[in-house]
PDB file of N, CA and C in Angstrom:
ATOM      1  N   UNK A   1      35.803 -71.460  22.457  1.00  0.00           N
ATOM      2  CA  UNK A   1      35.331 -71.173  21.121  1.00  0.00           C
ATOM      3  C   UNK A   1      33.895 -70.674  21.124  1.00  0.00           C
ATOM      4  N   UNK A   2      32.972 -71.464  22.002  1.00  0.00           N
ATOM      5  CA  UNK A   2      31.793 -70.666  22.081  1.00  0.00           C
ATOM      6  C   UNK A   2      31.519 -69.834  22.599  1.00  0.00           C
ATOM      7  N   UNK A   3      32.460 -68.787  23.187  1.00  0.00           N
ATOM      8  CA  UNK A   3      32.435 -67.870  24.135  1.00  0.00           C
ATOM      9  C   UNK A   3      32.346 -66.534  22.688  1.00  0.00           C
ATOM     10  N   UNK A   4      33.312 -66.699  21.931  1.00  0.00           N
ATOM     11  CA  UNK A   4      33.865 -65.871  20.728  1.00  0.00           C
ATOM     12  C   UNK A   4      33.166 -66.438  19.908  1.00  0.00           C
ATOM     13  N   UNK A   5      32.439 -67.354  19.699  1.00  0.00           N
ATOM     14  CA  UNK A   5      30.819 -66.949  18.745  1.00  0.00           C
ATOM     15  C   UNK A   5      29.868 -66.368  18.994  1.00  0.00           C
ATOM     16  N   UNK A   6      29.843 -66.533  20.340  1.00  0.00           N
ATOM     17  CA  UNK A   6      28.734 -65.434  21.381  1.00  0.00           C
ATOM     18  C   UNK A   6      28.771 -63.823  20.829  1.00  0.00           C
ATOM     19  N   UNK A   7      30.328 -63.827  21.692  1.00  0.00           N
ATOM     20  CA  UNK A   7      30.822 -62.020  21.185  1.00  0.00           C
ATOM     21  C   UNK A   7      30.517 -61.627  19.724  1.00  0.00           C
ATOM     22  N   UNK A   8      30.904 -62.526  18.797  1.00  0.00           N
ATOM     23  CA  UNK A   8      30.568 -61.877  17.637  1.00  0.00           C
ATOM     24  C   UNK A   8      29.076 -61.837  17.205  1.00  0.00           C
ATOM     25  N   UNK A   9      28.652 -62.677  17.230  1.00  0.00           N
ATOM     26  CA  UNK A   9      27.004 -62.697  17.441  1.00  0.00           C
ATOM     27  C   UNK A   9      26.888 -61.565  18.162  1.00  0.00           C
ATOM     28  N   UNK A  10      26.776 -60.991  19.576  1.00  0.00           N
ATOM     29  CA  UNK A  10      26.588 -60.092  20.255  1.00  0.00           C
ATOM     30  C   UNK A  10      26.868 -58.534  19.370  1.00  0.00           C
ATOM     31  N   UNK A  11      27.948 -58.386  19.128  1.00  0.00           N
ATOM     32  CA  UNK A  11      28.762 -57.347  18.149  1.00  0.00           C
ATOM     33  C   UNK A  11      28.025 -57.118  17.265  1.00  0.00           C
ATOM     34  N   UNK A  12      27.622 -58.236  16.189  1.00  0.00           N
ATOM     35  CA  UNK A  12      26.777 -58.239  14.773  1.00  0.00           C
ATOM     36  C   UNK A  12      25.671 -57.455  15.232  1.00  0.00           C
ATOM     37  N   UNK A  13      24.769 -57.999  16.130  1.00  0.00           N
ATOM     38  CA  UNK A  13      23.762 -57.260  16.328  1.00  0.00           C
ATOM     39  C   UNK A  13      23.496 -55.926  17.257  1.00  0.00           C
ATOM     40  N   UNK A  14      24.390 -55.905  17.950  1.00  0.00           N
ATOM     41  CA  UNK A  14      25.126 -54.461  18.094  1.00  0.00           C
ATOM     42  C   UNK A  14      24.838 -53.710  17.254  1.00  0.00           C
ATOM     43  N   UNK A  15      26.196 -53.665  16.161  1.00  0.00           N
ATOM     44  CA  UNK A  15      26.288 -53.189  15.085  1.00  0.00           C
ATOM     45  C   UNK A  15      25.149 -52.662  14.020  1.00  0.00           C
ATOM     46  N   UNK A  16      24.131 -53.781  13.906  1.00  0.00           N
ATOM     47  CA  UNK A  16      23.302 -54.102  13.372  1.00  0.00           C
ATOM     48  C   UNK A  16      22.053 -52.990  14.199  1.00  0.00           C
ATOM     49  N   UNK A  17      22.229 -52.716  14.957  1.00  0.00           N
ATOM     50  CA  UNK A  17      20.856 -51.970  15.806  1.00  0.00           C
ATOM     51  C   UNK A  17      21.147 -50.640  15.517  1.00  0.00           C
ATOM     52  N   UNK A  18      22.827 -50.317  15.952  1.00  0.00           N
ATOM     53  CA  UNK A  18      23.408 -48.896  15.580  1.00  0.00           C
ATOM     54  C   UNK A  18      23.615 -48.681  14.049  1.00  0.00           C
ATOM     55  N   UNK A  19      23.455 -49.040  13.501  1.00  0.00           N
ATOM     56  CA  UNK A  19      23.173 -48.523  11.803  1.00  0.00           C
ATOM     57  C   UNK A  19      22.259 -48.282  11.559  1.00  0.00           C
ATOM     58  N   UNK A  20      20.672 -48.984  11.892  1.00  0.00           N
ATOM     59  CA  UNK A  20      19.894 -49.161  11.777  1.00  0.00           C
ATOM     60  C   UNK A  20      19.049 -47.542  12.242  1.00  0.00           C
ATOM     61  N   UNK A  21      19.717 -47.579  13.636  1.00  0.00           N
ATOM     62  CA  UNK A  21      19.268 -46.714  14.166  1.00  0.00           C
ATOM     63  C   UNK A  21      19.791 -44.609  13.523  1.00  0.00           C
ATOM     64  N   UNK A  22      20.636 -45.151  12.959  1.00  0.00           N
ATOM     65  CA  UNK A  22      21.440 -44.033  12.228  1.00  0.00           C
ATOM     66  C   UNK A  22      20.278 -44.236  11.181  1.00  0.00           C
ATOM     67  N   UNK A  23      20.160 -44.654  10.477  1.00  0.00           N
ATOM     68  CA  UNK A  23      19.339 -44.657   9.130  1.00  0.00           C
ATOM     69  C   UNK A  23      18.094 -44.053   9.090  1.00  0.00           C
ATOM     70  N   UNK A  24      17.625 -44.364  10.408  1.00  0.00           N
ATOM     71  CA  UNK A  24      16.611 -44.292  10.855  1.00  0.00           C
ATOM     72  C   UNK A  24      16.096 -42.870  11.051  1.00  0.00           C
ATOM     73  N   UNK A  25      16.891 -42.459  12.089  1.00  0.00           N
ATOM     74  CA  UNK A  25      16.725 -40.989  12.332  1.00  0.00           C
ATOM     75  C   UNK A  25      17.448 -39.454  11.109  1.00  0.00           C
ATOM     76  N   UNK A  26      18.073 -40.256  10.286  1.00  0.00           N
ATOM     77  CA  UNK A  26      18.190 -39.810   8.687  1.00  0.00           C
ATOM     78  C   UNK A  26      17.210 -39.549   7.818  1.00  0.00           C
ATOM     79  N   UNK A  27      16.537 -40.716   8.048  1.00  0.00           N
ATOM     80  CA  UNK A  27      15.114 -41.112   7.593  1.00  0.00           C
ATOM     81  C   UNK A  27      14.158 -40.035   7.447  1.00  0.00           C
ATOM     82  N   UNK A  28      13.752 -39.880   9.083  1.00  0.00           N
ATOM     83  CA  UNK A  28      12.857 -38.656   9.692  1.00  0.00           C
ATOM     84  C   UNK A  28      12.580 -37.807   9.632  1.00  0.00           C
ATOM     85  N   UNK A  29      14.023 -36.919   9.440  1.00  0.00           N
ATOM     86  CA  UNK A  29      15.101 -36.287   9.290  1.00  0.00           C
ATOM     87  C   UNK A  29      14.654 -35.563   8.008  1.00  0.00           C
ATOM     88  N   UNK A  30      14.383 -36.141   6.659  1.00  0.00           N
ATOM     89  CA  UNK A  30      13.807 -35.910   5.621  1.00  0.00           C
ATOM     90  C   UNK A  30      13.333 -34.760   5.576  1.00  0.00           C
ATOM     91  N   UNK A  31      12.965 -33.471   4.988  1.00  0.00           N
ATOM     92  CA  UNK A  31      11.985 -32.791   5.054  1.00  0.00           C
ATOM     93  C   UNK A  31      10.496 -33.307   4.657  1.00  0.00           C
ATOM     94  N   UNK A  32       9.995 -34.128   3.563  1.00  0.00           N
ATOM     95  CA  UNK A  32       8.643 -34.419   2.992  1.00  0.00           C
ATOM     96  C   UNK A  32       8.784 -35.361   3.993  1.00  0.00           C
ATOM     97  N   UNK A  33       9.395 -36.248   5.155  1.00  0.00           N
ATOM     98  CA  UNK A  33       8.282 -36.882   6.149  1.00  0.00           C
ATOM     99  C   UNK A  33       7.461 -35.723   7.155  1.00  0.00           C
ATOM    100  N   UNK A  34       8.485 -35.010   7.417  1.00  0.00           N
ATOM    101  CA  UNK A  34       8.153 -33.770   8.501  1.00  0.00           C
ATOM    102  C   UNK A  34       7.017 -32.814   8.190  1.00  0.00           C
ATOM    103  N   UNK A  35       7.680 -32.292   6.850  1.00  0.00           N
ATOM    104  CA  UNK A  35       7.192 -31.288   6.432  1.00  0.00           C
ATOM    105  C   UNK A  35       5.486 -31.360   5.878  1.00  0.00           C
ATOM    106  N   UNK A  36       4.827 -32.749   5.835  1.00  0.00           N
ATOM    107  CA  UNK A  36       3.486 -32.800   4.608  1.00  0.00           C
ATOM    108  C   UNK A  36       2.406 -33.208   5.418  1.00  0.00           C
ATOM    109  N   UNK A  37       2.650 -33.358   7.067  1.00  0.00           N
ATOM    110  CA  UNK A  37       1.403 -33.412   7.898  1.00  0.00           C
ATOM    111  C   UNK A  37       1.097 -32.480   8.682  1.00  0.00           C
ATOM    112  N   UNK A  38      -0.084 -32.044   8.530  1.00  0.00           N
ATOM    113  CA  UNK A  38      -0.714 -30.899   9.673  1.00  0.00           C
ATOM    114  C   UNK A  38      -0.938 -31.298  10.644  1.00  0.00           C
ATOM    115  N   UNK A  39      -0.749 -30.198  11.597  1.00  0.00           N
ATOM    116  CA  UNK A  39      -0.850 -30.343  13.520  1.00  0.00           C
ATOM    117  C   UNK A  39      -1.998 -29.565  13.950  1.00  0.00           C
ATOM    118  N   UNK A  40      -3.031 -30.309  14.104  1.00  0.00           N
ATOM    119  CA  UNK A  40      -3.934 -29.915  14.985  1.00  0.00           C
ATOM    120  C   UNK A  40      -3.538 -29.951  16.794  1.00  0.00           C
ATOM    121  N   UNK A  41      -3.646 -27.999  16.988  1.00  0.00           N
ATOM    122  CA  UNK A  41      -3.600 -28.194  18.565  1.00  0.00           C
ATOM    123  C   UNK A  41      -4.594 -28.386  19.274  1.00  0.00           C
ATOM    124  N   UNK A  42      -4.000 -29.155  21.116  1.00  0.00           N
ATOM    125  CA  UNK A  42      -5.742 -29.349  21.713  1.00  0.00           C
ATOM    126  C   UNK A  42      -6.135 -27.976  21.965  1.00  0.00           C
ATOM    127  N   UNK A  43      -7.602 -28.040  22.273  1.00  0.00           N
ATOM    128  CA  UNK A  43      -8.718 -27.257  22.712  1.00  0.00           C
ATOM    129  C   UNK A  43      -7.963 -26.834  23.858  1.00  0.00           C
ATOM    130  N   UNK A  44      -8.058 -25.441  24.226  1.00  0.00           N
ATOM    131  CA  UNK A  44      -7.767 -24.459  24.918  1.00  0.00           C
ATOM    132  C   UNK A  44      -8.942 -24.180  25.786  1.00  0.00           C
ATOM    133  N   UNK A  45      -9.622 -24.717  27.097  1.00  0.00           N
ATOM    134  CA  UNK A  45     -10.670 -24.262  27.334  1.00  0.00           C
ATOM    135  C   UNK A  45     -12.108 -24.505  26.208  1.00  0.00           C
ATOM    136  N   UNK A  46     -12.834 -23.814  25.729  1.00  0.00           N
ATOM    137  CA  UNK A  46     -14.372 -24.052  25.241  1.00  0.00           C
ATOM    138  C   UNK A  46     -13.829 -24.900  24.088  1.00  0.00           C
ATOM    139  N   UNK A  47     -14.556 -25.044  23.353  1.00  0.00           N
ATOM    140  CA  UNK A  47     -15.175 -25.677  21.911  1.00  0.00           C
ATOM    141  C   UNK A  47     -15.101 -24.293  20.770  1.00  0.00           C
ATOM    142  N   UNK A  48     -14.646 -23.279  21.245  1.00  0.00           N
ATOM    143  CA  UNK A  48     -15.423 -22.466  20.410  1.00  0.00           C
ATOM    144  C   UNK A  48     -13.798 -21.781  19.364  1.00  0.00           C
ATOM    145  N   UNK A  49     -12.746 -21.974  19.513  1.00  0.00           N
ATOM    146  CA  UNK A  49     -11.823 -22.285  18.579  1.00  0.00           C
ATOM    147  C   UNK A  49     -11.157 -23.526  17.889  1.00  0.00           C
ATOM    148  N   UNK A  50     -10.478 -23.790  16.884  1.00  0.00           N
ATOM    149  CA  UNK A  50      -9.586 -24.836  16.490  1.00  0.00           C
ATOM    150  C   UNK A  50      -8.593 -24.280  15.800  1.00  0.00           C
ATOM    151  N   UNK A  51      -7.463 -24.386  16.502  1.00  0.00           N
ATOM    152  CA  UNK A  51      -6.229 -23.887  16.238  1.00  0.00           C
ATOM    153  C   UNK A  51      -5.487 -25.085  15.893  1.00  0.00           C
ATOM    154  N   UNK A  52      -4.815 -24.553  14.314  1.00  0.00           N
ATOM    155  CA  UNK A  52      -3.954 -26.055  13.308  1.00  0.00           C
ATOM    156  C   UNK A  52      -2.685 -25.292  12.507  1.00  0.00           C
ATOM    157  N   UNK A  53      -1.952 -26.235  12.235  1.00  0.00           N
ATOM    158  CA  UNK A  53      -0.419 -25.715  11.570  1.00  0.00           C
ATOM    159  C   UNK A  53      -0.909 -26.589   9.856  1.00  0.00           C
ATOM    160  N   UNK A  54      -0.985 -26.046   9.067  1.00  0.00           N
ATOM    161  CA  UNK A  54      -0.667 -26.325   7.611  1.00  0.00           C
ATOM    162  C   UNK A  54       0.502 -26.421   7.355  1.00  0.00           C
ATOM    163  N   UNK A  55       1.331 -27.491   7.009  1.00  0.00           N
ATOM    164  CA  UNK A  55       2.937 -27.179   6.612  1.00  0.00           C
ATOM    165  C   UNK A  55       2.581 -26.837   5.008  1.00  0.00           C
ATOM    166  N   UNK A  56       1.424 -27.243   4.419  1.00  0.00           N
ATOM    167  CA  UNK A  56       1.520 -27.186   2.885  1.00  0.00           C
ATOM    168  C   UNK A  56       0.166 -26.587   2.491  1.00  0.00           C
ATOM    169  N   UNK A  57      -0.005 -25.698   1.513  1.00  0.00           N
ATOM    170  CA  UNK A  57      -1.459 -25.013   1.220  1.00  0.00           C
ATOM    171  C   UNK A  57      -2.610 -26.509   0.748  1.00  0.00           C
ATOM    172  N   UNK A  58      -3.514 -25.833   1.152  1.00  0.00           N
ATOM    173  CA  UNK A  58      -4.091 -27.181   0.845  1.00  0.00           C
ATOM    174  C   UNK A  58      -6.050 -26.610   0.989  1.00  0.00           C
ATOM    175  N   UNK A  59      -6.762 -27.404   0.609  1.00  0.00           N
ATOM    176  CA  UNK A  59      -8.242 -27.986   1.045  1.00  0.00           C
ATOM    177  C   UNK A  59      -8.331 -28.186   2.796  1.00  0.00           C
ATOM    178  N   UNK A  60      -9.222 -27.563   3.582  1.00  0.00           N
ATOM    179  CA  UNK A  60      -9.451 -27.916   5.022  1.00  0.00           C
ATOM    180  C   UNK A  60     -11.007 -27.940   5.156  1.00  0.00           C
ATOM    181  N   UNK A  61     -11.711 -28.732   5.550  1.00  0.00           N
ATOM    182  CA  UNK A  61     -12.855 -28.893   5.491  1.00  0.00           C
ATOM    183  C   UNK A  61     -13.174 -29.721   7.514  1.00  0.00           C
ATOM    184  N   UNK A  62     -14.081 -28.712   7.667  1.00  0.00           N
ATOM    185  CA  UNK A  62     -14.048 -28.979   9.520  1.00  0.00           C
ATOM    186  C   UNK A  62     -15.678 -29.043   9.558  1.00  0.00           C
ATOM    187  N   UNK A  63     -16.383 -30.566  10.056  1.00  0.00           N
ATOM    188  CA  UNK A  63     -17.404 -31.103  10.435  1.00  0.00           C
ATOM    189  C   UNK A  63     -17.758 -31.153  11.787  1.00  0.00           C
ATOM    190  N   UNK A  64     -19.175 -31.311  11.933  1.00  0.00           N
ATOM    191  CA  UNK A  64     -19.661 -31.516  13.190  1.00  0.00           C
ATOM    192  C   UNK A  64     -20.428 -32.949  12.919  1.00  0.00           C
ATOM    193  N   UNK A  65     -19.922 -34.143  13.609  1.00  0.00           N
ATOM    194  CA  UNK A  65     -21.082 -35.367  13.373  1.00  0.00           C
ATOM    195  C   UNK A  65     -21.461 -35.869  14.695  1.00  0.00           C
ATOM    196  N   UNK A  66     -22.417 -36.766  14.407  1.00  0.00           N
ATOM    197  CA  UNK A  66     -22.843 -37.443  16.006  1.00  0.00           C
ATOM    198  C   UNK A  66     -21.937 -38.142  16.706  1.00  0.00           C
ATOM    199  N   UNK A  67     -21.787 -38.266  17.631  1.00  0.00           N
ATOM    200  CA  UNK A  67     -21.154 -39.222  18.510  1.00  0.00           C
ATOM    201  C   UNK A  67     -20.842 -40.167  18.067  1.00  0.00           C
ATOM    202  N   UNK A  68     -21.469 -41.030  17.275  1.00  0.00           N
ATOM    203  CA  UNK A  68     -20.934 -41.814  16.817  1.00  0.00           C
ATOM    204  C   UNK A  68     -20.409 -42.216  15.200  1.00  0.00           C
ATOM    205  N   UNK A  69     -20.563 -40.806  15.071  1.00  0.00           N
ATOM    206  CA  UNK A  69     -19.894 -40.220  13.738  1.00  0.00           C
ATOM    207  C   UNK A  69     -20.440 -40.815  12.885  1.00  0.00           C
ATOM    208  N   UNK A  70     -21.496 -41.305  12.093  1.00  0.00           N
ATOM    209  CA  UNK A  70     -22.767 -41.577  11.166  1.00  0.00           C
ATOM    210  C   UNK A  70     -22.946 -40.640  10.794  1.00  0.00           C
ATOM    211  N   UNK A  71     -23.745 -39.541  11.254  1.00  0.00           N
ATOM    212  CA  UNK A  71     -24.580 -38.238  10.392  1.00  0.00           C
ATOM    213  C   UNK A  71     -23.727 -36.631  10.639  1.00  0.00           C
ATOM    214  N   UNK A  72     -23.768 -36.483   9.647  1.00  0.00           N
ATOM    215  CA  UNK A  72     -23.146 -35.313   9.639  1.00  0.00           C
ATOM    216  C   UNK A  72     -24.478 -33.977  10.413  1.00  0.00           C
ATOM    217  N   UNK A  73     -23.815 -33.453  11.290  1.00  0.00           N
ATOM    218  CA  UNK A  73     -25.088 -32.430  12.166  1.00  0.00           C
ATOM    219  C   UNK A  73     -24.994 -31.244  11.896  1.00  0.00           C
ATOM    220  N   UNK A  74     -23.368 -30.364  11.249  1.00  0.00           N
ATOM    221  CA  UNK A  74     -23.248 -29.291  10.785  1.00  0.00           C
ATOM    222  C   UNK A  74     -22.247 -28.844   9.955  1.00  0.00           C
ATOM    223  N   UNK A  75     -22.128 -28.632   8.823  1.00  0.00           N
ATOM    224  CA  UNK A  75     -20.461 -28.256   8.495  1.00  0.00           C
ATOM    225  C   UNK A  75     -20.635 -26.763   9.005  1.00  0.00           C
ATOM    226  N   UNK A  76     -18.645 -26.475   9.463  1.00  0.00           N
ATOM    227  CA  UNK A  76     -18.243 -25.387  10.114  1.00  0.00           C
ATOM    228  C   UNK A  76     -17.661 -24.860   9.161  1.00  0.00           C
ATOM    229  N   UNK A  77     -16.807 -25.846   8.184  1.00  0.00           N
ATOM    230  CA  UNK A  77     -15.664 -25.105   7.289  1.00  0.00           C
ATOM    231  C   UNK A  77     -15.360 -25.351   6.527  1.00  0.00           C
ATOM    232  N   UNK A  78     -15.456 -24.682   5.025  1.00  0.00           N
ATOM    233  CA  UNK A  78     -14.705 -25.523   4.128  1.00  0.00           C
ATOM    234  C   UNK A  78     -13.893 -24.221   3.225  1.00  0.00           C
ATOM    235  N   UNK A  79     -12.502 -24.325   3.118  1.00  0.00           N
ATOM    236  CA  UNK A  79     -11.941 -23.228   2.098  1.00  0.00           C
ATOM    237  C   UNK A  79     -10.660 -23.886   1.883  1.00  0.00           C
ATOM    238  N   UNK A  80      -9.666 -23.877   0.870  1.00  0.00           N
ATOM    239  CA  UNK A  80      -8.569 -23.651   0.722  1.00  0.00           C
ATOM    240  C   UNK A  80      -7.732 -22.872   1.223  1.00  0.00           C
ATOM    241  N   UNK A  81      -6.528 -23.060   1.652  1.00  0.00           N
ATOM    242  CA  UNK A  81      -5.615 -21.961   2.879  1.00  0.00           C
ATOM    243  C   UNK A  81      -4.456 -22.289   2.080  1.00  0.00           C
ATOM    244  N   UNK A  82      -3.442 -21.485   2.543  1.00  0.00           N
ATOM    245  CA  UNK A  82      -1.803 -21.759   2.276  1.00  0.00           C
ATOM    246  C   UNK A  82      -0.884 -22.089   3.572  1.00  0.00           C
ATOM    247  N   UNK A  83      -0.096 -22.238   3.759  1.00  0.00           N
ATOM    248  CA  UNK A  83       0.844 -22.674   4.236  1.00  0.00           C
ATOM    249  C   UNK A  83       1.152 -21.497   5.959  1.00  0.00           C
ATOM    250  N   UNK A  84       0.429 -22.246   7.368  1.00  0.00           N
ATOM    251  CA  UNK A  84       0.482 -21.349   8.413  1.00  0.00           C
ATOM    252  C   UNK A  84      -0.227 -22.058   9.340  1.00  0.00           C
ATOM    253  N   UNK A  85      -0.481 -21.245  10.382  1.00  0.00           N
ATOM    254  CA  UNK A  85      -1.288 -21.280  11.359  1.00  0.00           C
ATOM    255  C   UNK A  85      -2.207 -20.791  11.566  1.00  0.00           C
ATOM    256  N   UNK A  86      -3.453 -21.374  11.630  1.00  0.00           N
ATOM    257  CA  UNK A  86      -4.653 -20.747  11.897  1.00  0.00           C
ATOM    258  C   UNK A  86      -5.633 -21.220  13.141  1.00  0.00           C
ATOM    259  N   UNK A  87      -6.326 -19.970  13.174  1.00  0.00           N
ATOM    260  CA  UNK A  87      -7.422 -20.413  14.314  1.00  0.00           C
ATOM    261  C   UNK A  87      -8.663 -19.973  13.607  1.00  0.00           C
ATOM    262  N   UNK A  88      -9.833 -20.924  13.559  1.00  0.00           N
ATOM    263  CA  UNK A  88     -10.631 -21.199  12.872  1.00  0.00           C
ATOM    264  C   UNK A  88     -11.394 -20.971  14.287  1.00  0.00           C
ATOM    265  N   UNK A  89     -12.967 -19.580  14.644  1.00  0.00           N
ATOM    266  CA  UNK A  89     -13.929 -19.863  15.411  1.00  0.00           C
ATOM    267  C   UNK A  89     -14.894 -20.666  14.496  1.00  0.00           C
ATOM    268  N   UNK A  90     -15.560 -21.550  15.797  1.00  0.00           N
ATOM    269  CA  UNK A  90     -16.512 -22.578  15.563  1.00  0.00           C
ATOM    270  C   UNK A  90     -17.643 -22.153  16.287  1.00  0.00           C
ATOM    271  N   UNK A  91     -18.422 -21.942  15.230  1.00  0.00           N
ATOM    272  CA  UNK A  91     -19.656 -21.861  15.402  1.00  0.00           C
ATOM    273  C   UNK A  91     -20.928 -22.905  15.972  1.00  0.00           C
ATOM    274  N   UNK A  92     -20.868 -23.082  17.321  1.00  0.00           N
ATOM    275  CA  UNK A  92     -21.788 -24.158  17.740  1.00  0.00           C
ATOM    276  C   UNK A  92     -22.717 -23.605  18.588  1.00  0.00           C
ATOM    277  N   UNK A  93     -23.128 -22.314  18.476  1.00  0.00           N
ATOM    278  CA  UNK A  93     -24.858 -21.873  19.396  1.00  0.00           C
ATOM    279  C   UNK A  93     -25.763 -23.113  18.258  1.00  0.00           C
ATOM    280  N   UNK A  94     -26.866 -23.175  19.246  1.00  0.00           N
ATOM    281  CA  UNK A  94     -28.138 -23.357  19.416  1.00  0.00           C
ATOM    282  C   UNK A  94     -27.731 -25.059  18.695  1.00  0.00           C
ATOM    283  N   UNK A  95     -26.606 -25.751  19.254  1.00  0.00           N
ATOM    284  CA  UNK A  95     -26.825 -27.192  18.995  1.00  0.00           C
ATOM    285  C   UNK A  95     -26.850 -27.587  20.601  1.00  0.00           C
ATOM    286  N   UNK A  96     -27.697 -28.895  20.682  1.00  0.00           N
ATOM    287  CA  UNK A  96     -28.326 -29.447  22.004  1.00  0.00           C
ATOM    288  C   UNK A  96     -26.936 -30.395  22.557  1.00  0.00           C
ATOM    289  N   UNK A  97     -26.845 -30.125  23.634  1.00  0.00           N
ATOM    290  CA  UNK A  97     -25.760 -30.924  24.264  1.00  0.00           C
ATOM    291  C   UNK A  97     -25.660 -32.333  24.003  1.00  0.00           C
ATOM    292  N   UNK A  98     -24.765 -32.399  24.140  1.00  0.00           N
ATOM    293  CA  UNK A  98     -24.276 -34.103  23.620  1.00  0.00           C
ATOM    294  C   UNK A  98     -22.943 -34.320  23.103  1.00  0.00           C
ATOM    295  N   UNK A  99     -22.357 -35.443  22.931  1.00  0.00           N
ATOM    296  CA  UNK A  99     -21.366 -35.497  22.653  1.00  0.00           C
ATOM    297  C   UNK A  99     -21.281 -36.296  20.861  1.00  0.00           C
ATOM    298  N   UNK A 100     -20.230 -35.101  20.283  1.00  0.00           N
ATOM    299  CA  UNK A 100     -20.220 -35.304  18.997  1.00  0.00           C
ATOM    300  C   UNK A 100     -18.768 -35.126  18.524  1.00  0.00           C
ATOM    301  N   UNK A 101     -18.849 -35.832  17.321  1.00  0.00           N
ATOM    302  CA  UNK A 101     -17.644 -35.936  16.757  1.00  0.00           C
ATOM    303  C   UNK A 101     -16.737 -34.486  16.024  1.00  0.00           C
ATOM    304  N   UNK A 102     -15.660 -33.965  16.027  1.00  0.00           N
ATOM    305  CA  UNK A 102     -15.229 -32.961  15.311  1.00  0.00           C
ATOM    306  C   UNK A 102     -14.210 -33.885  14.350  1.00  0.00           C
ATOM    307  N   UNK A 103     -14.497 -33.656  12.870  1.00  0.00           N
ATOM    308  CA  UNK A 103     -13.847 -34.034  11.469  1.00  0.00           C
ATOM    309  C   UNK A 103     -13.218 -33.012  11.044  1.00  0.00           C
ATOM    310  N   UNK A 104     -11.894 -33.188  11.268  1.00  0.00           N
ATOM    311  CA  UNK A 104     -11.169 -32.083  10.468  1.00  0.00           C
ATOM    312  C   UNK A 104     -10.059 -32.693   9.510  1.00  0.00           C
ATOM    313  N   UNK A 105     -10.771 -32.358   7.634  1.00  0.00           N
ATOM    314  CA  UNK A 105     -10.170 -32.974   6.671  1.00  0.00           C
ATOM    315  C   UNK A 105      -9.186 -32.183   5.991  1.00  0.00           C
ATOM    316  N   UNK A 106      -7.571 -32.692   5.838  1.00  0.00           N
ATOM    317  CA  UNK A 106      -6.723 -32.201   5.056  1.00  0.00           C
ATOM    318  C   UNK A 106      -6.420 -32.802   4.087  1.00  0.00           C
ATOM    319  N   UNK A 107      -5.508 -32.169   3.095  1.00  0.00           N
ATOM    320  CA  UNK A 107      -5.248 -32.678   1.843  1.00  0.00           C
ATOM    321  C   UNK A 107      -4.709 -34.513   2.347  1.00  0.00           C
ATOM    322  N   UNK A 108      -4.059 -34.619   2.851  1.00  0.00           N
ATOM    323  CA  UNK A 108      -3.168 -35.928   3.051  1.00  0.00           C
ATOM    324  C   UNK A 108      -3.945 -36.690   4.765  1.00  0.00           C
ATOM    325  N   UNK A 109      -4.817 -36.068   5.319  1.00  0.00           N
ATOM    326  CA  UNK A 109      -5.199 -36.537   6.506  1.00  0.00           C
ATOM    327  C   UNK A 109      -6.134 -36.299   7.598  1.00  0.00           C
ATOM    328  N   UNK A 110      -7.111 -36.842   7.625  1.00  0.00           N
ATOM    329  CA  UNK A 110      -8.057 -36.774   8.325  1.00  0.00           C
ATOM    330  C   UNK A 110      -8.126 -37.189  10.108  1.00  0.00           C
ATOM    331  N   UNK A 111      -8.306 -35.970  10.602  1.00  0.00           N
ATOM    332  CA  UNK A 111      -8.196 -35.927  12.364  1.00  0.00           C
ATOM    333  C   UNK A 111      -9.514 -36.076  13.149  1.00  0.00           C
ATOM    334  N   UNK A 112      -9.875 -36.906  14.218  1.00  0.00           N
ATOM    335  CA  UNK A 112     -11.457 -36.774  14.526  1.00  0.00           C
ATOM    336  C   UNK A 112     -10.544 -35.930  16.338  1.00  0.00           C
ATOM    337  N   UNK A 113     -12.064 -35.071  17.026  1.00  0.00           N
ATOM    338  CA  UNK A 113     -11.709 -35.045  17.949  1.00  0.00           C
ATOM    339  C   UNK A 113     -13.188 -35.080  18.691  1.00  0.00           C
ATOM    340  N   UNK A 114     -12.967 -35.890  19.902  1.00  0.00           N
ATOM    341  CA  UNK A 114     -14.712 -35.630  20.589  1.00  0.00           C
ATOM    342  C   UNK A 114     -14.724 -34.313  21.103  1.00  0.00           C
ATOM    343  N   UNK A 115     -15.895 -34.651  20.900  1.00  0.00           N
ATOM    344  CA  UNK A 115     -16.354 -32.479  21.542  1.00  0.00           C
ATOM    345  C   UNK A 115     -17.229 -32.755  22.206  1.00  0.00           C
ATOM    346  N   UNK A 116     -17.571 -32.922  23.834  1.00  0.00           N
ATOM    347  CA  UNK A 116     -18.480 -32.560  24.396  1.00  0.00           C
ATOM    348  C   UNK A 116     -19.674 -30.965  24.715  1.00  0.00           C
ATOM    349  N   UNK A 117     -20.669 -31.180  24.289  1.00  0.00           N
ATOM    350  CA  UNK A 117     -21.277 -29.556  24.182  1.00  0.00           C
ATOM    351  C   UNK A 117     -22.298 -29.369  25.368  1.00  0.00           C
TER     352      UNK A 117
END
């Protein structure tokens, strides 16, 4: 008898993982989970592009702060865009080496990346 409470116990949660897991990837699946966050790609070599996917038009606003991200040292960017891919050059002559923060703000999400200069 306790062998076949085991199994069904075992089964239930079986069961229980594979539904779950169906729901799940349904879920995802969604277009507005997929579709409403932007993809910042990495740095290609220098500092001196930032290449990002907009799934939705929006506000993009791209900072330069200190290392330890307290003071803001330069804004690079600020405009409204629509819906694409862009590569944004970044303008960083005549700032002194060091390592500083890159802020890049979207409608729904804010990305930091270190930038060594």
């Amino acid at each position: 008898m306790e062998t076949l409470e085991r199994f069904l116990l075992v089964s239930a949660i079986v069961i229980f993982i594979y539904v779950f897991y169906r729901w799940l990837l349904k879920y995802m699946q969604r277009k507005e989970i997929q579709g409403s966050f932007p993809y910042v790609f990495p740095f290609e070599g220098d500092h001196t592009k930032l290449k990002f996917e907009l799934k939705s038009k929006g506000h993009v606003k791209i900072e330069l702060y200190s290392g330890d991200g307290s003071a803001l040292v330069k804004p690079l960017y600020d405009q409204d865009l629509s819906e694409g891919t862009y590569e944004i050059p970044l303008e960083l002559k005549n700032i002194p080496s060091a390592t500083y923060e890159l802020r890049i703000t979207f409608p729904n999400q804010v990305t930091k990346r270190v930038v060594e200069l």
